[in-house]
N, C-alpha and C. Protein backbone atom coordinates (compact mmCIF):
# COMPACT_ATOMS: atom_id res chain seq x y z
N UNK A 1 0.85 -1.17 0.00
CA UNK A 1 0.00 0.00 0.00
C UNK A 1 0.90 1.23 0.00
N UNK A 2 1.01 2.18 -0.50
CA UNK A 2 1.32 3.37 -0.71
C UNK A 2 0.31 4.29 -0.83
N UNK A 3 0.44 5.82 -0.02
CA UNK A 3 -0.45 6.66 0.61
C UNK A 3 -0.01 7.64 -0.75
N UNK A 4 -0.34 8.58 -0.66
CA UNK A 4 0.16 10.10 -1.51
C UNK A 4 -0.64 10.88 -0.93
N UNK A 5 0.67 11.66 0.01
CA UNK A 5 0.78 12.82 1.34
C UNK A 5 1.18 13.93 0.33
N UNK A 6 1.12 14.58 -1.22
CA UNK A 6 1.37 15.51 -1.73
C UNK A 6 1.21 17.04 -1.40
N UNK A 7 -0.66 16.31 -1.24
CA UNK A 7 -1.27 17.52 -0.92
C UNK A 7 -0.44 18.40 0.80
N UNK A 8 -0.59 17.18 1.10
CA UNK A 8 -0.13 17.33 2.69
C UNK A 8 0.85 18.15 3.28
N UNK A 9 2.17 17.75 2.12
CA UNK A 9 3.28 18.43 2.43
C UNK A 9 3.12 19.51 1.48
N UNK A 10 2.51 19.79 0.59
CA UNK A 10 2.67 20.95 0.23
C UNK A 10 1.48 22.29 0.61
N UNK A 11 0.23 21.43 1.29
CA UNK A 11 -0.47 22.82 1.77
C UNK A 11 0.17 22.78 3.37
N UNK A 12 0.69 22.07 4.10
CA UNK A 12 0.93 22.06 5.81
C UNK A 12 2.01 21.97 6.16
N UNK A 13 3.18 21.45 4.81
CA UNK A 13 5.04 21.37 4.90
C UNK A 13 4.71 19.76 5.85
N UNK A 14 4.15 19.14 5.47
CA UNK A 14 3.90 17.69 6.56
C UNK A 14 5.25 16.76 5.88
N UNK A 15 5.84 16.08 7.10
CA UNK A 15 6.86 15.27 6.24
C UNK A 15 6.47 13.94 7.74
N UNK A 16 6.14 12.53 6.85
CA UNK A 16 6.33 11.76 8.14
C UNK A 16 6.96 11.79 9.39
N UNK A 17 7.42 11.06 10.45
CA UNK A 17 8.46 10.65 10.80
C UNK A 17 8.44 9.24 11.43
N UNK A 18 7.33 8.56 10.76
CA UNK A 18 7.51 7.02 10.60
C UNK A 18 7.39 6.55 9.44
N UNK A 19 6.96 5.06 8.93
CA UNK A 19 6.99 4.22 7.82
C UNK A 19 5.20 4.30 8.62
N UNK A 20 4.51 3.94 6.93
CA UNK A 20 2.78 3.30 7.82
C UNK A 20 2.92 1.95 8.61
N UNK A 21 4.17 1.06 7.94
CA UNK A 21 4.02 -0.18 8.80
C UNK A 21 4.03 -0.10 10.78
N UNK A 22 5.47 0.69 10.60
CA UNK A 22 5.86 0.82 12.18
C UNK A 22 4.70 2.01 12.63
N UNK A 23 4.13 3.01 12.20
CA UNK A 23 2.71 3.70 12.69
C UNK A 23 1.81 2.71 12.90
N UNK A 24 1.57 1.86 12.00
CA UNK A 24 0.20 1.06 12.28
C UNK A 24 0.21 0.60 13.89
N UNK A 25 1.74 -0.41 14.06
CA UNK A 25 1.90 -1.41 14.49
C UNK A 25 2.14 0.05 16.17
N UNK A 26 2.43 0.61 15.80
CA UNK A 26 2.26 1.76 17.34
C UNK A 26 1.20 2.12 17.21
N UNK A 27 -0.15 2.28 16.73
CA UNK A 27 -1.16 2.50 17.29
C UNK A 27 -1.99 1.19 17.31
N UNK A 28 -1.77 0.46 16.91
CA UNK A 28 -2.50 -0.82 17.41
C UNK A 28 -1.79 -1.07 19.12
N UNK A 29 -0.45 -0.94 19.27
CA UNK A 29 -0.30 -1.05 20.71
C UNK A 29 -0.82 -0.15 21.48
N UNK A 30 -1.14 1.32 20.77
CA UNK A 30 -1.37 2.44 22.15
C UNK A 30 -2.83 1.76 22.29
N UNK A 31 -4.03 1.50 21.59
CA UNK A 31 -5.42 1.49 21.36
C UNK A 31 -5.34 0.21 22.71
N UNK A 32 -4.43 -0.66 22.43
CA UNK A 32 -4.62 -2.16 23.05
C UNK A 32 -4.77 -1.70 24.38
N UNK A 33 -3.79 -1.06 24.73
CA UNK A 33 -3.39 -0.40 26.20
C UNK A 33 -4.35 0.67 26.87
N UNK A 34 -5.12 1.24 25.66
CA UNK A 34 -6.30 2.06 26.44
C UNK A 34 -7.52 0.72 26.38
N UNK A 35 -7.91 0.02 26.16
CA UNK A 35 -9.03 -0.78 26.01
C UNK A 35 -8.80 -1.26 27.32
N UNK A 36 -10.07 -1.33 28.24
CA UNK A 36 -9.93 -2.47 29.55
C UNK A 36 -9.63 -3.36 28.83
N UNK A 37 -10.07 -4.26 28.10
CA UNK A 37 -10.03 -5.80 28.24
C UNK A 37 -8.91 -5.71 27.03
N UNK A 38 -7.74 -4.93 27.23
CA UNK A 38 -6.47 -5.12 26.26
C UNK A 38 -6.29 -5.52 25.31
N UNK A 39 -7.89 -5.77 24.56
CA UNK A 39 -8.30 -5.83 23.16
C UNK A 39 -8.90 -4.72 22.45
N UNK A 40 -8.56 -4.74 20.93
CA UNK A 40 -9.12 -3.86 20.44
C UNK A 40 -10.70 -3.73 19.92
């Protein structure tokens, strides 16, 4: 999968500072950790 952030960086100067893989895989842990039952 590949995104196109064009618009992004050129109306807001947005530049990542992750990959989507390693983002995904950190918000699937933060979400886990707010859920009581440590599922999503």
């Amino acid at each position: 999968m590949k995104l196109d952030i064009t618009e992004a960086k050129t109306l807001l100067g947005f530049e990542p500072r992750v990959n989507l893989k390693e983002g995904t895989k950190a918000m699937i842990g933060w979400f886990s950790g707010k859920s009581p039952s440590g599922r999503i």
